[in-house]
PDB file of N, CA and C in Angstrom:
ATOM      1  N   UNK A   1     -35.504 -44.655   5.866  1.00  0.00           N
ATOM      2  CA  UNK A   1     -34.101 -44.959   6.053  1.00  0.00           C
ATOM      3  C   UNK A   1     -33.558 -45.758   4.870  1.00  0.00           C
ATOM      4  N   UNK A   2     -34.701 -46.753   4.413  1.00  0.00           N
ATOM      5  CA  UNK A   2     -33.586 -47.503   3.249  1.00  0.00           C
ATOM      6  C   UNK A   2     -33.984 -46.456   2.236  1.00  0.00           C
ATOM      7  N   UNK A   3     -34.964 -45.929   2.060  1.00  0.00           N
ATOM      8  CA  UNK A   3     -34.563 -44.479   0.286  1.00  0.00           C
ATOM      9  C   UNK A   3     -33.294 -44.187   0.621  1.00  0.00           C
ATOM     10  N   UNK A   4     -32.792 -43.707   2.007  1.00  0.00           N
ATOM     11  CA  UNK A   4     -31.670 -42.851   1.817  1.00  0.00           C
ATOM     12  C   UNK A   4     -30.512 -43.818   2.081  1.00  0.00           C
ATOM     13  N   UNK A   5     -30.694 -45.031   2.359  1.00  0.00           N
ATOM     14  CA  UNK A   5     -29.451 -45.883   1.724  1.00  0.00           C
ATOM     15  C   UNK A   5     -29.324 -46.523  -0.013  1.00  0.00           C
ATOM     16  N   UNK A   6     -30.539 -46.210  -0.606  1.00  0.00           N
ATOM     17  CA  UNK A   6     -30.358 -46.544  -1.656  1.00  0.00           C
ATOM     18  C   UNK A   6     -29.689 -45.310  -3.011  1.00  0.00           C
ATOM     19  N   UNK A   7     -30.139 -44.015  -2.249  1.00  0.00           N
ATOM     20  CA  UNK A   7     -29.928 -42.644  -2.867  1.00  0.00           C
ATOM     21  C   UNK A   7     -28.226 -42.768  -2.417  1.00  0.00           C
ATOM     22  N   UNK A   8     -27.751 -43.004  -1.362  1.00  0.00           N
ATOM     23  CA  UNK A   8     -26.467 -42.717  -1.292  1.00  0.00           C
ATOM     24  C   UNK A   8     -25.765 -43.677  -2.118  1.00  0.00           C
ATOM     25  N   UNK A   9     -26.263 -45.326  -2.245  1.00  0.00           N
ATOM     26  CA  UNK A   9     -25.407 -45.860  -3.224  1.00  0.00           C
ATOM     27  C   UNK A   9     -25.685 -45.659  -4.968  1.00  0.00           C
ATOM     28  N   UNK A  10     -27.065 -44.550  -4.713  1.00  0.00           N
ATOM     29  CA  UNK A  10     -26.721 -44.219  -6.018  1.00  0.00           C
ATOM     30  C   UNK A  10     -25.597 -43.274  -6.864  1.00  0.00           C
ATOM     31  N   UNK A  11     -25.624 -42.037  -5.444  1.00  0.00           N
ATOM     32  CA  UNK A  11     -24.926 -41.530  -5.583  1.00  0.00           C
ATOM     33  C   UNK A  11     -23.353 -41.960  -5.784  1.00  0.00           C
ATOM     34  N   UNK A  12     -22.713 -43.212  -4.956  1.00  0.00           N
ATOM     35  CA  UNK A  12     -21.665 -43.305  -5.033  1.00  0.00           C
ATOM     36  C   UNK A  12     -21.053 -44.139  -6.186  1.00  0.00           C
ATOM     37  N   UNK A  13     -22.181 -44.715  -7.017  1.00  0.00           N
ATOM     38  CA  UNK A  13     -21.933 -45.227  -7.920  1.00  0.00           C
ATOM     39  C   UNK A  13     -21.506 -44.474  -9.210  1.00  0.00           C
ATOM     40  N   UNK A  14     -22.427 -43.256  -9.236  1.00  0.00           N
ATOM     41  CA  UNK A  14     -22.403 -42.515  -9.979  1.00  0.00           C
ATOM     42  C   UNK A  14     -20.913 -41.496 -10.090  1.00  0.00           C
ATOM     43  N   UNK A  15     -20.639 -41.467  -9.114  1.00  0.00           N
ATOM     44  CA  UNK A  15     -19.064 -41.143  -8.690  1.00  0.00           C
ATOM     45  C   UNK A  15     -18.218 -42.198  -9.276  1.00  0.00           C
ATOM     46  N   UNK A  16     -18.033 -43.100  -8.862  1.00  0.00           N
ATOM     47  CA  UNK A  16     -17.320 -44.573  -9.240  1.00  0.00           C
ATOM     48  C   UNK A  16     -17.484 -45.084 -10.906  1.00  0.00           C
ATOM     49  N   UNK A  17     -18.396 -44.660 -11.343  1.00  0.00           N
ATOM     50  CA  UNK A  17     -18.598 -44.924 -12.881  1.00  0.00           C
ATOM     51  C   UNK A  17     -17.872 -43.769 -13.501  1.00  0.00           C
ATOM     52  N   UNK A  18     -18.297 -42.217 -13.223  1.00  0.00           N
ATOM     53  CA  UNK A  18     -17.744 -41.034 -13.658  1.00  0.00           C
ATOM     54  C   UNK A  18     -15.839 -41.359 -14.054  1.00  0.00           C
ATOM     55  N   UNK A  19     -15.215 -42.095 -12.916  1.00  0.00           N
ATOM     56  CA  UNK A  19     -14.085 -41.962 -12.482  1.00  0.00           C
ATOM     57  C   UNK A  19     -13.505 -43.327 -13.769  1.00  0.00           C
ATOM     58  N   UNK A  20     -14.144 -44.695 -14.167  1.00  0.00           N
ATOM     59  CA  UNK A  20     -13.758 -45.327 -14.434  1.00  0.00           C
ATOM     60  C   UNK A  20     -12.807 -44.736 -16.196  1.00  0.00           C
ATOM     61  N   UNK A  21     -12.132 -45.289 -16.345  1.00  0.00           N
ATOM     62  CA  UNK A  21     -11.540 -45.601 -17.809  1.00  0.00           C
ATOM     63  C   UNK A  21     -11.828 -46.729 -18.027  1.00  0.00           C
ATOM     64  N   UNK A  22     -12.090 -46.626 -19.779  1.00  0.00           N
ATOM     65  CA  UNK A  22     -12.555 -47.995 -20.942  1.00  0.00           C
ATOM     66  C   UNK A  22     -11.671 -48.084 -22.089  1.00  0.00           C
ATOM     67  N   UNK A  23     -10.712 -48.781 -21.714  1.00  0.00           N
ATOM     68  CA  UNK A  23      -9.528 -49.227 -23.133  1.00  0.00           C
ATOM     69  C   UNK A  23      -9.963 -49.987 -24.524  1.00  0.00           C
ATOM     70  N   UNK A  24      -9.949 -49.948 -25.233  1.00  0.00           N
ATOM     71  CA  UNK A  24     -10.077 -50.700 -26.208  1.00  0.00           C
ATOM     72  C   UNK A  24      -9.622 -50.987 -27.382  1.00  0.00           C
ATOM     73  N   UNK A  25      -9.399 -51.977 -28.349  1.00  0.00           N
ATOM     74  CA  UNK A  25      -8.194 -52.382 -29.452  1.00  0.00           C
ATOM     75  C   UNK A  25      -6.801 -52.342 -28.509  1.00  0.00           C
ATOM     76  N   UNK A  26      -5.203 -52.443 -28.769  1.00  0.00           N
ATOM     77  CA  UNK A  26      -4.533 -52.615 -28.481  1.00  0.00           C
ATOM     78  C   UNK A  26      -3.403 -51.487 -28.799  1.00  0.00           C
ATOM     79  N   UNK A  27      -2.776 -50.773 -27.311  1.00  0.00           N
ATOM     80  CA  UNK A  27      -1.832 -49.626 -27.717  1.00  0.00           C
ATOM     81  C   UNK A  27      -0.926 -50.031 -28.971  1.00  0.00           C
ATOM     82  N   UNK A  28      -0.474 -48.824 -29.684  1.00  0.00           N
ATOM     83  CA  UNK A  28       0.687 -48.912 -30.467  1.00  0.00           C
ATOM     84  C   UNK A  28       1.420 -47.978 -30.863  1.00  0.00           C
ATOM     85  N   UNK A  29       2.458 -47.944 -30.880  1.00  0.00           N
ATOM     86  CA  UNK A  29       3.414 -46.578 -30.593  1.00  0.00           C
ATOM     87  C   UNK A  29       2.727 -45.954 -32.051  1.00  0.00           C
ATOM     88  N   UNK A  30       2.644 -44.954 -32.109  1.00  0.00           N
ATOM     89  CA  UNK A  30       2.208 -43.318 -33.375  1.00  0.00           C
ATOM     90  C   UNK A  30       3.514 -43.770 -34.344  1.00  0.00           C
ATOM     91  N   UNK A  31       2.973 -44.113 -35.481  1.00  0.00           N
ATOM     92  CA  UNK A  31       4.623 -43.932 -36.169  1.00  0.00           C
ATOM     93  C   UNK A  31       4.925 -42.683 -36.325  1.00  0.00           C
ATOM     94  N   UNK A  32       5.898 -42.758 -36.969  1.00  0.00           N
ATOM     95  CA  UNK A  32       6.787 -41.383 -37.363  1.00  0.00           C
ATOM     96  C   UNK A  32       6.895 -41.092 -38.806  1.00  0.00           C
ATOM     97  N   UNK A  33       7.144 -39.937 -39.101  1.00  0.00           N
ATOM     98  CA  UNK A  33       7.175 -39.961 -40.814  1.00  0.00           C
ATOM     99  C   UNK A  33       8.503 -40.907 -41.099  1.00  0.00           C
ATOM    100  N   UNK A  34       8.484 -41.607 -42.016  1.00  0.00           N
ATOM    101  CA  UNK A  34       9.650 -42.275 -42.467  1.00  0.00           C
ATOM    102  C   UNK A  34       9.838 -43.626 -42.226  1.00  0.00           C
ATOM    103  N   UNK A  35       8.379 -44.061 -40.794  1.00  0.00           N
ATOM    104  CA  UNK A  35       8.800 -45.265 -40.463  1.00  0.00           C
ATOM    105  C   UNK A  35       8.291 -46.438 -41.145  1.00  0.00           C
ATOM    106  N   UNK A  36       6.879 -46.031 -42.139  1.00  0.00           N
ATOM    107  CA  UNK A  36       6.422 -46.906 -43.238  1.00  0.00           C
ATOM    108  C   UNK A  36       6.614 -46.430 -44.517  1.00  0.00           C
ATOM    109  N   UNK A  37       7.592 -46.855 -45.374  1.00  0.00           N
ATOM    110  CA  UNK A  37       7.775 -47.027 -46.913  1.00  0.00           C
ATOM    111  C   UNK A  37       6.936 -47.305 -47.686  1.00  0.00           C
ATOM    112  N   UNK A  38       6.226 -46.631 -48.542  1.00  0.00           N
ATOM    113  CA  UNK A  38       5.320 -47.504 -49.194  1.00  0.00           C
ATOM    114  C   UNK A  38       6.228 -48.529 -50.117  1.00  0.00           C
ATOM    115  N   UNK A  39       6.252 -49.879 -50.336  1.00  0.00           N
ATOM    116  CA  UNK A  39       7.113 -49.934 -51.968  1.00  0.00           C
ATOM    117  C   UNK A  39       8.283 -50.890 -51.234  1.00  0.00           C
ATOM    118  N   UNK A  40       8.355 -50.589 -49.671  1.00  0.00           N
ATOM    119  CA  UNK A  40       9.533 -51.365 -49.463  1.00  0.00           C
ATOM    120  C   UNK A  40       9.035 -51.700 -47.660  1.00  0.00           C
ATOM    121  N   UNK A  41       8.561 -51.441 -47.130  1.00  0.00           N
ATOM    122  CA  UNK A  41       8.476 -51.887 -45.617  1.00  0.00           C
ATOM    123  C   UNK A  41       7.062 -53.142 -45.943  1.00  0.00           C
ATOM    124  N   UNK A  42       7.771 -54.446 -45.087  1.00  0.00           N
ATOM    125  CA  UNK A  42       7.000 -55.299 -45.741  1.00  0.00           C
ATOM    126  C   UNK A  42       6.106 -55.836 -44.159  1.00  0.00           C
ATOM    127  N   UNK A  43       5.613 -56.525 -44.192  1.00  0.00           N
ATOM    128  CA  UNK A  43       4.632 -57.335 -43.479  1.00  0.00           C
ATOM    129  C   UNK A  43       5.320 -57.855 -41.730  1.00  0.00           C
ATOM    130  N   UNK A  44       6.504 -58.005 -41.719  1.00  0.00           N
ATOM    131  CA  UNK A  44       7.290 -58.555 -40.612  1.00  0.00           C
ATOM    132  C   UNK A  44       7.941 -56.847 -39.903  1.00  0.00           C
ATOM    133  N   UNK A  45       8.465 -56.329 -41.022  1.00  0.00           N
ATOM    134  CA  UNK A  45       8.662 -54.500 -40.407  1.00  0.00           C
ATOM    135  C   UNK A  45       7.437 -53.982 -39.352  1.00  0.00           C
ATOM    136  N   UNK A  46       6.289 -54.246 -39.859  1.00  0.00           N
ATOM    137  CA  UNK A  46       5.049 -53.637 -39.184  1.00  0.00           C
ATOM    138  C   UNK A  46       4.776 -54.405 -38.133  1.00  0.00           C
ATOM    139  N   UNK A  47       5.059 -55.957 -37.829  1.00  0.00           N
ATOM    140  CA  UNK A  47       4.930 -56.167 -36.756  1.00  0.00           C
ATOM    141  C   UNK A  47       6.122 -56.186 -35.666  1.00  0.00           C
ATOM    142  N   UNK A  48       6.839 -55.800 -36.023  1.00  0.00           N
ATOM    143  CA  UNK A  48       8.077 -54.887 -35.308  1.00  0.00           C
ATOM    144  C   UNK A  48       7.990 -54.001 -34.843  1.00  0.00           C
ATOM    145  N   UNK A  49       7.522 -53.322 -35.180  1.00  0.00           N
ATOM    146  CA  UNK A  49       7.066 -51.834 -35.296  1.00  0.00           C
ATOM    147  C   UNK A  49       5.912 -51.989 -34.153  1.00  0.00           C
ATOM    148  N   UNK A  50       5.056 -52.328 -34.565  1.00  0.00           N
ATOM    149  CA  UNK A  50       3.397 -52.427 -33.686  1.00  0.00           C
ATOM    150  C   UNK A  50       2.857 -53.409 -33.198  1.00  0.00           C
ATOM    151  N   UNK A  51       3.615 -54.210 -33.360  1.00  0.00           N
ATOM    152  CA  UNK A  51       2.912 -55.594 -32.643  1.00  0.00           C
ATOM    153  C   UNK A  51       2.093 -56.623 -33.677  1.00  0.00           C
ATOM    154  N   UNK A  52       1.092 -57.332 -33.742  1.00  0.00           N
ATOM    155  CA  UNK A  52       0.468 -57.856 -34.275  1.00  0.00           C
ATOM    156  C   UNK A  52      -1.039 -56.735 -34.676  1.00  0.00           C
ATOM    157  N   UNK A  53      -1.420 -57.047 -35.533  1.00  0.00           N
ATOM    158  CA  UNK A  53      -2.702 -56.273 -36.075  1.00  0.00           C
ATOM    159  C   UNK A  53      -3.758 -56.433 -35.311  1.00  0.00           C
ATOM    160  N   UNK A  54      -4.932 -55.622 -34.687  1.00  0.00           N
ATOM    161  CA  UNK A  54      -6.076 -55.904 -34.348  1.00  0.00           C
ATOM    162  C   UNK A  54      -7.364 -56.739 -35.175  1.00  0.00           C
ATOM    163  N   UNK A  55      -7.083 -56.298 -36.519  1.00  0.00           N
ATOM    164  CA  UNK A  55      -8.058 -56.608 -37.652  1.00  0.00           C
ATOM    165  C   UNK A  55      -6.830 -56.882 -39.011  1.00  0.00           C
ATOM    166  N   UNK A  56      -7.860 -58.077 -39.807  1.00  0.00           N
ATOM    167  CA  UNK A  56      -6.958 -58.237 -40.562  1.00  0.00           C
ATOM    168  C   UNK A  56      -8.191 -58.520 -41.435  1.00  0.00           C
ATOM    169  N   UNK A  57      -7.678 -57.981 -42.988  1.00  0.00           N
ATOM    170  CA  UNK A  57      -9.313 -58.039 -43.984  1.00  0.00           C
ATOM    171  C   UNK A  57      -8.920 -57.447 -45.264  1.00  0.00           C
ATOM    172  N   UNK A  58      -9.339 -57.612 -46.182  1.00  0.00           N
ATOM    173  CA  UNK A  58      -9.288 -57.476 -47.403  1.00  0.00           C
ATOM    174  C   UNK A  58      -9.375 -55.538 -47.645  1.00  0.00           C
ATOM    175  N   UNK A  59      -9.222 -55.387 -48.792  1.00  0.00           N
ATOM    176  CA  UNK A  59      -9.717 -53.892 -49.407  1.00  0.00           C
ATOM    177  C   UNK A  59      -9.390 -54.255 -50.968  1.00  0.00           C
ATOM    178  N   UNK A  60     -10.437 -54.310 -51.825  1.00  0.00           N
ATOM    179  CA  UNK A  60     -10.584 -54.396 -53.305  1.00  0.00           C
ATOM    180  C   UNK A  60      -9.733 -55.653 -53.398  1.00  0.00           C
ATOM    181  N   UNK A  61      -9.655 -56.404 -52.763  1.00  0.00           N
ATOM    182  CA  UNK A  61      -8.811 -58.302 -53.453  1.00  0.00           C
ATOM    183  C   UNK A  61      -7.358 -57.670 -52.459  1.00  0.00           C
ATOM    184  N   UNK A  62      -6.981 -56.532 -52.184  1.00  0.00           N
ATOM    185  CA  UNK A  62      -5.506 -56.512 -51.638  1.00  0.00           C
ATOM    186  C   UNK A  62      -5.643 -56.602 -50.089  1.00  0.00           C
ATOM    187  N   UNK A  63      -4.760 -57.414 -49.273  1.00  0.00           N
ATOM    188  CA  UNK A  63      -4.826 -57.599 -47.746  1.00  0.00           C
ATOM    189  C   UNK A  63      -4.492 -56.451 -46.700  1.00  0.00           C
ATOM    190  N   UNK A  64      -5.419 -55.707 -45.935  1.00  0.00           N
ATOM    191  CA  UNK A  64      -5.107 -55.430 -44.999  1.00  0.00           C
ATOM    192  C   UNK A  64      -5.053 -55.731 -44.088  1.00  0.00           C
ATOM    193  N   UNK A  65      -4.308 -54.776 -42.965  1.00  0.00           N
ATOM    194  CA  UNK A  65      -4.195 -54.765 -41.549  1.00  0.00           C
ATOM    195  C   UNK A  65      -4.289 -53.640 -41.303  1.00  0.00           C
ATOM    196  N   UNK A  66      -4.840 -53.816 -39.556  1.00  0.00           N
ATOM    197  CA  UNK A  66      -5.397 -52.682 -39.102  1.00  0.00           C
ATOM    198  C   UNK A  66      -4.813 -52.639 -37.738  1.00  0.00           C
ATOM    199  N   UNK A  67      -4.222 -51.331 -36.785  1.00  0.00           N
ATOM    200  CA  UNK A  67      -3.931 -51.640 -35.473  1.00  0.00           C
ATOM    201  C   UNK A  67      -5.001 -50.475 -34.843  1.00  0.00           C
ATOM    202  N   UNK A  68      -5.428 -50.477 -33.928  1.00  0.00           N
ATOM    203  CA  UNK A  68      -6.567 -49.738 -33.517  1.00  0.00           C
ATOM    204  C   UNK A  68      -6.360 -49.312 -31.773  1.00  0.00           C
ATOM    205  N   UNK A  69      -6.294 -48.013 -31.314  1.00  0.00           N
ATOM    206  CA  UNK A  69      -6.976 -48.463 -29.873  1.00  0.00           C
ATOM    207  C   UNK A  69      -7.143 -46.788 -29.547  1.00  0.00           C
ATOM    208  N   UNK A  70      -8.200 -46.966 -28.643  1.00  0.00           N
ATOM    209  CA  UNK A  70      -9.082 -46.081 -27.848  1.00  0.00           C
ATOM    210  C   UNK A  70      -9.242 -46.180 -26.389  1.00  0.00           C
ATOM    211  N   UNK A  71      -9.417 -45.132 -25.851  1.00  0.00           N
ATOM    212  CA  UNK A  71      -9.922 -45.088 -24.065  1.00  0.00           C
ATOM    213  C   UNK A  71     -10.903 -43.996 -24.419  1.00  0.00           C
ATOM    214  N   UNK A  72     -11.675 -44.061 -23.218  1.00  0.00           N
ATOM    215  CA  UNK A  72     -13.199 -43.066 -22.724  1.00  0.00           C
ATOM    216  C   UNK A  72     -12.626 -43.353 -21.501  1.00  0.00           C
ATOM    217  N   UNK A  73     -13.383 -41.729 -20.672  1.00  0.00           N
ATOM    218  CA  UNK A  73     -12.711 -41.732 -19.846  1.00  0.00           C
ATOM    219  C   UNK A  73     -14.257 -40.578 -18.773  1.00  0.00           C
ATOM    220  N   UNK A  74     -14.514 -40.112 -17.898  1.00  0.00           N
ATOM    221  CA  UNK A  74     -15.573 -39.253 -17.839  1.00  0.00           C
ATOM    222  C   UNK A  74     -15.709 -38.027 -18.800  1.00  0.00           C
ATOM    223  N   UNK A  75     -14.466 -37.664 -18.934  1.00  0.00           N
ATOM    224  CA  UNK A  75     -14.166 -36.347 -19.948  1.00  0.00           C
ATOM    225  C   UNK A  75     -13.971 -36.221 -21.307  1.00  0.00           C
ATOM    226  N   UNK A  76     -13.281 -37.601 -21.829  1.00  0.00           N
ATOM    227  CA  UNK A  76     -12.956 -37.405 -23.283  1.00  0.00           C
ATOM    228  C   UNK A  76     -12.648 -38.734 -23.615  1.00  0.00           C
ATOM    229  N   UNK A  77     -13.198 -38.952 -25.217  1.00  0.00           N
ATOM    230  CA  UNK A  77     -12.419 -39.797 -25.455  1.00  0.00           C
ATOM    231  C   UNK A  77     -11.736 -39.731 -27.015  1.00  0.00           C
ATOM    232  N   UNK A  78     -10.768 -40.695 -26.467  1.00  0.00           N
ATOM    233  CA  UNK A  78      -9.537 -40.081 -27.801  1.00  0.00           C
ATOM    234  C   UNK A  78      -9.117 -41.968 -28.169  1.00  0.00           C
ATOM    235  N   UNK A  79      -8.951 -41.648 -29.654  1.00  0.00           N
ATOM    236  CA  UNK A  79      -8.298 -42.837 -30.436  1.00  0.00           C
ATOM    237  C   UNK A  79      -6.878 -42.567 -31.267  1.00  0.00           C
ATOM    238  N   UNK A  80      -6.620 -43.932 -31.908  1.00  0.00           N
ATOM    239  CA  UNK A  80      -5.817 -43.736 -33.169  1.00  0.00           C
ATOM    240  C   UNK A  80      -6.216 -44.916 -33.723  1.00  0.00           C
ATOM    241  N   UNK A  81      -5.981 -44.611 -35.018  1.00  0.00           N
ATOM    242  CA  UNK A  81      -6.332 -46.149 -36.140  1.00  0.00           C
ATOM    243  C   UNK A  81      -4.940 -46.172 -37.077  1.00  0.00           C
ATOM    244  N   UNK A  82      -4.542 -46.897 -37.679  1.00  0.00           N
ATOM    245  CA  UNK A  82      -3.487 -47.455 -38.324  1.00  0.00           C
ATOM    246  C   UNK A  82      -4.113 -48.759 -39.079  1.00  0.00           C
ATOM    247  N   UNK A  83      -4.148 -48.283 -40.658  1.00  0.00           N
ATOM    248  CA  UNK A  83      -4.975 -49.325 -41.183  1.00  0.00           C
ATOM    249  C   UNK A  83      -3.483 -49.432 -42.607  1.00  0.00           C
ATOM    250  N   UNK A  84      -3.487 -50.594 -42.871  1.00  0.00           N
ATOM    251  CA  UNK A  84      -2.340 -50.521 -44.006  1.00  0.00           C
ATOM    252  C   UNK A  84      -3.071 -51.395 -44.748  1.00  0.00           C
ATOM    253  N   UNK A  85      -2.401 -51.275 -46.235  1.00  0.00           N
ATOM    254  CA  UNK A  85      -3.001 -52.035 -47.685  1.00  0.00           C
ATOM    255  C   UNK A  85      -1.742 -52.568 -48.274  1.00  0.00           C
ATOM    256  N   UNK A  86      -1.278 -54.058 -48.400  1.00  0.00           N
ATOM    257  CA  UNK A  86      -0.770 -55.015 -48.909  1.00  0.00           C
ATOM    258  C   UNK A  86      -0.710 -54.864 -50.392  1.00  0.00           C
ATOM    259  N   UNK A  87       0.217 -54.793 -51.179  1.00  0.00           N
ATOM    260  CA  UNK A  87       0.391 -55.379 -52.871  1.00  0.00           C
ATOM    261  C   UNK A  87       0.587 -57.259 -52.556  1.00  0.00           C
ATOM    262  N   UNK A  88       0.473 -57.961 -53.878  1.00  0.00           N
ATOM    263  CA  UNK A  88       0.530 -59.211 -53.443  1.00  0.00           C
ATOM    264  C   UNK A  88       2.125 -59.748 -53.454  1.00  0.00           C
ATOM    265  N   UNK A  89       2.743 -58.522 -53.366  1.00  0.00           N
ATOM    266  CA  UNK A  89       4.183 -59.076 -52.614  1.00  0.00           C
ATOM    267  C   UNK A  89       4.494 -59.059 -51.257  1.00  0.00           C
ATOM    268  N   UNK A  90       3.451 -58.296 -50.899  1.00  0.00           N
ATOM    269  CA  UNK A  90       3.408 -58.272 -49.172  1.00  0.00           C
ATOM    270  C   UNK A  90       4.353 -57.212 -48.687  1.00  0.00           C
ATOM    271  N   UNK A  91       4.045 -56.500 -49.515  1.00  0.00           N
ATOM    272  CA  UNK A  91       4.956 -55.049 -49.368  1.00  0.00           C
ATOM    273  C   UNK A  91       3.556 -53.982 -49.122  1.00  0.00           C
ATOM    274  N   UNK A  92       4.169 -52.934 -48.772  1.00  0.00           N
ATOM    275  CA  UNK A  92       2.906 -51.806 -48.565  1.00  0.00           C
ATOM    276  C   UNK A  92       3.072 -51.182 -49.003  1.00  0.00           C
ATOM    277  N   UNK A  93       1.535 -50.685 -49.934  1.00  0.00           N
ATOM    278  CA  UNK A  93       0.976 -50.513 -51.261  1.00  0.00           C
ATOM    279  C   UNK A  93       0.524 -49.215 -50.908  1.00  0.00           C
ATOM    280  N   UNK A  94      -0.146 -48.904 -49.379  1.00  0.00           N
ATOM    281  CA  UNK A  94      -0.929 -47.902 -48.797  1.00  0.00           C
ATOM    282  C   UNK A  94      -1.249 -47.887 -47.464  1.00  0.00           C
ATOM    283  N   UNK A  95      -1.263 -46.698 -47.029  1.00  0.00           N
ATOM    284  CA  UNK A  95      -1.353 -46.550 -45.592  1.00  0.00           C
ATOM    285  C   UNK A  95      -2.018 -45.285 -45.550  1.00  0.00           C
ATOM    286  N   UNK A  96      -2.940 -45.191 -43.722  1.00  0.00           N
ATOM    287  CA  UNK A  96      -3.610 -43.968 -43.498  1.00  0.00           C
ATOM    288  C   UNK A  96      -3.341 -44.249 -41.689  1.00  0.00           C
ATOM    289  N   UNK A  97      -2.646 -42.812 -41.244  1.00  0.00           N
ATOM    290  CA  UNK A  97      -3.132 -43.087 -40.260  1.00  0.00           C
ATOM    291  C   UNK A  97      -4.110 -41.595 -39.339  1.00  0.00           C
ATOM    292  N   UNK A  98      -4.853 -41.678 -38.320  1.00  0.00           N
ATOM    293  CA  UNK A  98      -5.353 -40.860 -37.797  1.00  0.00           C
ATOM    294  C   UNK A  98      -5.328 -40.825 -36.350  1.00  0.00           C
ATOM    295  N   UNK A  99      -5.479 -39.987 -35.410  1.00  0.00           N
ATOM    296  CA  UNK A  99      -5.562 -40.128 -34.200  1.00  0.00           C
ATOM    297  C   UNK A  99      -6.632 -38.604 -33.744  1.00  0.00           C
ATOM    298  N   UNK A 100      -6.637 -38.819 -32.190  1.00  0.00           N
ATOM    299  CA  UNK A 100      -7.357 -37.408 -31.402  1.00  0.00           C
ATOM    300  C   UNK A 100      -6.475 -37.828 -30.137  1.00  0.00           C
ATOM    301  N   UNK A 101      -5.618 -38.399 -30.339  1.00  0.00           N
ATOM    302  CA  UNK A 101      -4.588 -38.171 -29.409  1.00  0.00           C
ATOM    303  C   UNK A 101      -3.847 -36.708 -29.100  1.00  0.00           C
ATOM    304  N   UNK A 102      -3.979 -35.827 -28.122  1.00  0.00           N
ATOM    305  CA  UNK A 102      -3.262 -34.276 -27.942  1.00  0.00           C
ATOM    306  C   UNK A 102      -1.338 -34.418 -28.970  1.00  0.00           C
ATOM    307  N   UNK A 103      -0.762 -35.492 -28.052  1.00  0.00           N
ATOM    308  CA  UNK A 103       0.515 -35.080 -28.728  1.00  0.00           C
ATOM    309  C   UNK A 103       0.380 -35.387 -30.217  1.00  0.00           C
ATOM    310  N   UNK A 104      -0.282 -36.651 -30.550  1.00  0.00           N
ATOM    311  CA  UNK A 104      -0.349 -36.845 -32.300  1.00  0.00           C
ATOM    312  C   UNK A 104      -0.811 -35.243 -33.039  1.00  0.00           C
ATOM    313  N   UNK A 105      -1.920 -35.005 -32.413  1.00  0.00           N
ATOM    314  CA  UNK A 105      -2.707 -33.639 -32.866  1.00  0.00           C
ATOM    315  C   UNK A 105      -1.348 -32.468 -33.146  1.00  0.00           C
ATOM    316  N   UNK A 106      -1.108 -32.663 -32.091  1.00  0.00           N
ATOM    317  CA  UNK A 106       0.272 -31.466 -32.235  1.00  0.00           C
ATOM    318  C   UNK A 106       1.395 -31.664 -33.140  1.00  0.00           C
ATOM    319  N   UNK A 107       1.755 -32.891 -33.433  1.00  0.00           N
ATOM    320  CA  UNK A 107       2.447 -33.227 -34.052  1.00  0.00           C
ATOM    321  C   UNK A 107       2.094 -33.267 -35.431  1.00  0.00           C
ATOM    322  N   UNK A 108       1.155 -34.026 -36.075  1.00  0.00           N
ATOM    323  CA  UNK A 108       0.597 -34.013 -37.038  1.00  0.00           C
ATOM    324  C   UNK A 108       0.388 -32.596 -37.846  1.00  0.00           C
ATOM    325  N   UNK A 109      -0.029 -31.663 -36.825  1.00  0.00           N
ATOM    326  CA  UNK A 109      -0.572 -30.544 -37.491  1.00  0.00           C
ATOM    327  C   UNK A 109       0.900 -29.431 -37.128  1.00  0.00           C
ATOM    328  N   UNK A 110       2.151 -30.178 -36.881  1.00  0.00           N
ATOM    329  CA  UNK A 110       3.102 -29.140 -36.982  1.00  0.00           C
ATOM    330  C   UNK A 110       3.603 -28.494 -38.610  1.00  0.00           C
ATOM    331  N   UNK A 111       3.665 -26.661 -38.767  1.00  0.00           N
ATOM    332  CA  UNK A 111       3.484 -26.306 -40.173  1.00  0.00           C
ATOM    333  C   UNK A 111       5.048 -27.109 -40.941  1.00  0.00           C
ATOM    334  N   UNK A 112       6.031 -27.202 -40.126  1.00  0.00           N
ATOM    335  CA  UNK A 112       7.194 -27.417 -40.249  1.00  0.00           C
ATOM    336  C   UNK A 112       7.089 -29.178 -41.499  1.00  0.00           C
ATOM    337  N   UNK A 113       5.744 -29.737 -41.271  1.00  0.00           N
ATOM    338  CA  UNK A 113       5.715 -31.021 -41.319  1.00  0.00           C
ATOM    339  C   UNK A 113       5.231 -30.671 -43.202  1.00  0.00           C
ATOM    340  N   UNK A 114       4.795 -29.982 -43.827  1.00  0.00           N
ATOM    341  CA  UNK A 114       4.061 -29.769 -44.800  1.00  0.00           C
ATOM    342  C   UNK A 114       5.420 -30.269 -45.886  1.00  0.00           C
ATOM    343  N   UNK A 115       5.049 -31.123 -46.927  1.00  0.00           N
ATOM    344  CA  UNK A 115       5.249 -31.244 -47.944  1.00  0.00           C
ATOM    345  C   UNK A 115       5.394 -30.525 -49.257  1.00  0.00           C
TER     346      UNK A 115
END
């Protein structure tokens, strides 16, 4: 009798874990083309924009910031990163962003978007 109370709370755990979501770094809206300048959107724009940075750290002597966030989920898991590179006017010098977010994916890879 207790195997098969211990098999059923294995089982139901295993259900209950399957089901959970795991957030991590901090949401931030996808920019848009146009919404970071390199040359002219400065340090106070971006936290307008996104909030405060998750990570904040150097690249070759110039300051970055980074906004980051992810979920896992039983089925998938999907991110975005937003990492920017500082000149020492505190203007932005460089930016990359990426995601596996479905609408970013779609968006990103619309042909209409090509340069």
């Amino acid at each position: 009798m207790r195997a098969v109370g211990i098999s059923l709370l294995l089982v139901v755990l295993a259900m209950v874990t399957g089901c959970v979501s795991v957030k991590f770094g901090r949401d931030f809206p996808s920019p848009e083309e146009g919404w970071i300048v390199k040359g002219k959107t400065d340090r106070w724009g971006l936290v307008r924009m996104f909030g405060e940075p998750v990570q904040i750290g150097f690249d070759n002597g110039d300051p970055t910031w980074r906004w980051f966030f992810g979920q896992r989920d039983s089925t998938a898991e999907t991110s975005k990163d937003l990492s920017v590179r500082f000149g020492a006017d505190g203007v932005v010098k460089s930016y990359s962003f990426t995601s596996s977010f479905p609408d970013d994916l779609r968006r990103l890879d619309d042909p209409r978007r090509v340069r």
